[in-house]
Protein backbone atom coordinates (compact mmCIF):
# COMPACT_ATOMS: atom_id res chain seq x y z
CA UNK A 1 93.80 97.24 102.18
CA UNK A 2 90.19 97.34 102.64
CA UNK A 3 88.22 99.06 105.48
CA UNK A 4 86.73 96.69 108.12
CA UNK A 5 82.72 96.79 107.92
CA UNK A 6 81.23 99.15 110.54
CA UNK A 7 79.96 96.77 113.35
CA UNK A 8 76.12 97.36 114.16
CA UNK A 9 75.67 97.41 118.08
CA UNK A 10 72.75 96.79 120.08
CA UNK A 11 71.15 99.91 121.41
CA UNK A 12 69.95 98.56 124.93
CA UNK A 13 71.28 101.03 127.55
CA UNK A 14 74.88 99.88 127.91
CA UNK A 15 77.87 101.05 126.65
CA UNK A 16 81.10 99.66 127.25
CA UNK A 17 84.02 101.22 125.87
CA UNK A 18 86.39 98.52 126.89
CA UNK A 19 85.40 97.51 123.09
CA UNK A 20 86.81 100.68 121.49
CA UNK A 21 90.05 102.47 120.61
CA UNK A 22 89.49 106.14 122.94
CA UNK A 23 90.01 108.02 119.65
CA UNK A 24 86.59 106.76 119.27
CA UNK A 25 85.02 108.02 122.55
CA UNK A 26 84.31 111.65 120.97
CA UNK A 27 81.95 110.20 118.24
CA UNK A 28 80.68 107.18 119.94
CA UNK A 29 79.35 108.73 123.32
CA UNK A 30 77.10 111.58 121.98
CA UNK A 31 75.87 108.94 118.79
CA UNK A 32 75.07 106.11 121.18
CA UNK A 33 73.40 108.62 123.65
CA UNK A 34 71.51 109.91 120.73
CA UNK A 35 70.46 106.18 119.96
CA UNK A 36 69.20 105.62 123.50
CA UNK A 37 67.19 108.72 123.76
CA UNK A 38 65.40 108.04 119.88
CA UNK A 39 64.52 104.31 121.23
CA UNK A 40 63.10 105.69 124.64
CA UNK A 41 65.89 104.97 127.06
CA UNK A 42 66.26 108.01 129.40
CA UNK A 43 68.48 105.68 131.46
CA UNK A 44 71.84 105.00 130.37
CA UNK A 45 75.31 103.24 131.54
CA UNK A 46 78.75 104.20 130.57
CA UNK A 47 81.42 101.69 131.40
CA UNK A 48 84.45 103.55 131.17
CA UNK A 49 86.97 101.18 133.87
CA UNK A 50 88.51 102.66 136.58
CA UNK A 51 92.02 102.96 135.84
CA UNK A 52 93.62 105.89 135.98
CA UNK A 53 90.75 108.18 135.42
CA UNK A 54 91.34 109.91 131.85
CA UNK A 55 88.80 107.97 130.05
CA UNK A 56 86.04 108.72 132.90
CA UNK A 57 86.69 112.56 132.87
CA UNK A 58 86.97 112.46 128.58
CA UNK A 59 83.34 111.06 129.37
CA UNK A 60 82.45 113.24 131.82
CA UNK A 61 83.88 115.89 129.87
CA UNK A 62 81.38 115.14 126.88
CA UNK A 63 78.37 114.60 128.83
CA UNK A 64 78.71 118.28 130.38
CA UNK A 65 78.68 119.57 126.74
CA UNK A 66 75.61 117.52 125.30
CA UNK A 67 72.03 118.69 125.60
CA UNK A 68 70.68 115.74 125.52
CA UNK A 69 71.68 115.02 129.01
CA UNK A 70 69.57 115.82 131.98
CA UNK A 71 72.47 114.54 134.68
CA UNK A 72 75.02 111.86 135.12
CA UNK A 73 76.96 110.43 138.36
CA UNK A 74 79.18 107.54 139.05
CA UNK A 75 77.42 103.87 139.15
CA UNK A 76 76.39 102.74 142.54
CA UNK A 77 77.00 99.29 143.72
CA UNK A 78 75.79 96.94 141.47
CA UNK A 79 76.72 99.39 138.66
CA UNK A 80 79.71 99.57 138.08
CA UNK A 81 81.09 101.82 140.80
CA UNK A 82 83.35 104.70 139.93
CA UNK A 83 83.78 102.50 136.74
CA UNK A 84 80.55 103.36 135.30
CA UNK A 85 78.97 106.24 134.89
CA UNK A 86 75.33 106.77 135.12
CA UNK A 87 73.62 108.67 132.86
CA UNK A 88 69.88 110.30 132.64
CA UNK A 89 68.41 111.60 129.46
CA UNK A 90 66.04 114.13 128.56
CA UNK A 91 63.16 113.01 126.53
CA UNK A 92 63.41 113.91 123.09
CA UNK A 93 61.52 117.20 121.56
CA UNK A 94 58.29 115.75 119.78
């Protein structure tokens, strides 16, 4: 049984992980944050869903570890409430 091809996805400031299995959220989060910061984008969104709340706090959980990350919070209105999670960037080192 062959692979499926790795599916290239837009780097534009949005993630939403509605599209992925969570076994997936380790890698994905920290390499699309990586993405954002290498094209400029200090300024990113995590959709995560609201549910029950494992999948934010996985999310959370990662962003408190990564260095990349200046600060994060829940999305306002308009941005996906406690479904979203908003997340600044540090510029990268020169």
């Amino acid at each position: 049984m062959c692979e499926p091809e790795p599916v290239e996805l837009p780097i534009n400031g949005t993630l939403d992980l509605h599209a992925f299995d969570p076994k997936e959220v380790n890698e994905l989060v920290p390499a699309f944050l990586s993405a954002c910061r290498e094209k400029g984008i200090l300024q990113a969104r995590i959709v995560h869903g609201k549910g029950t709340g494992v999948l934010r706090q996985r999310v959370h959980s990662i962003l408190k570890r990564l260095q990349g990350v200046d600060s994060f919070r829940l999305g306002g209105e308009g941005a996906g409430g406690w479904g979203a999670t908003i997340v600044i960037l540090k510029p990268p080192a020169d």
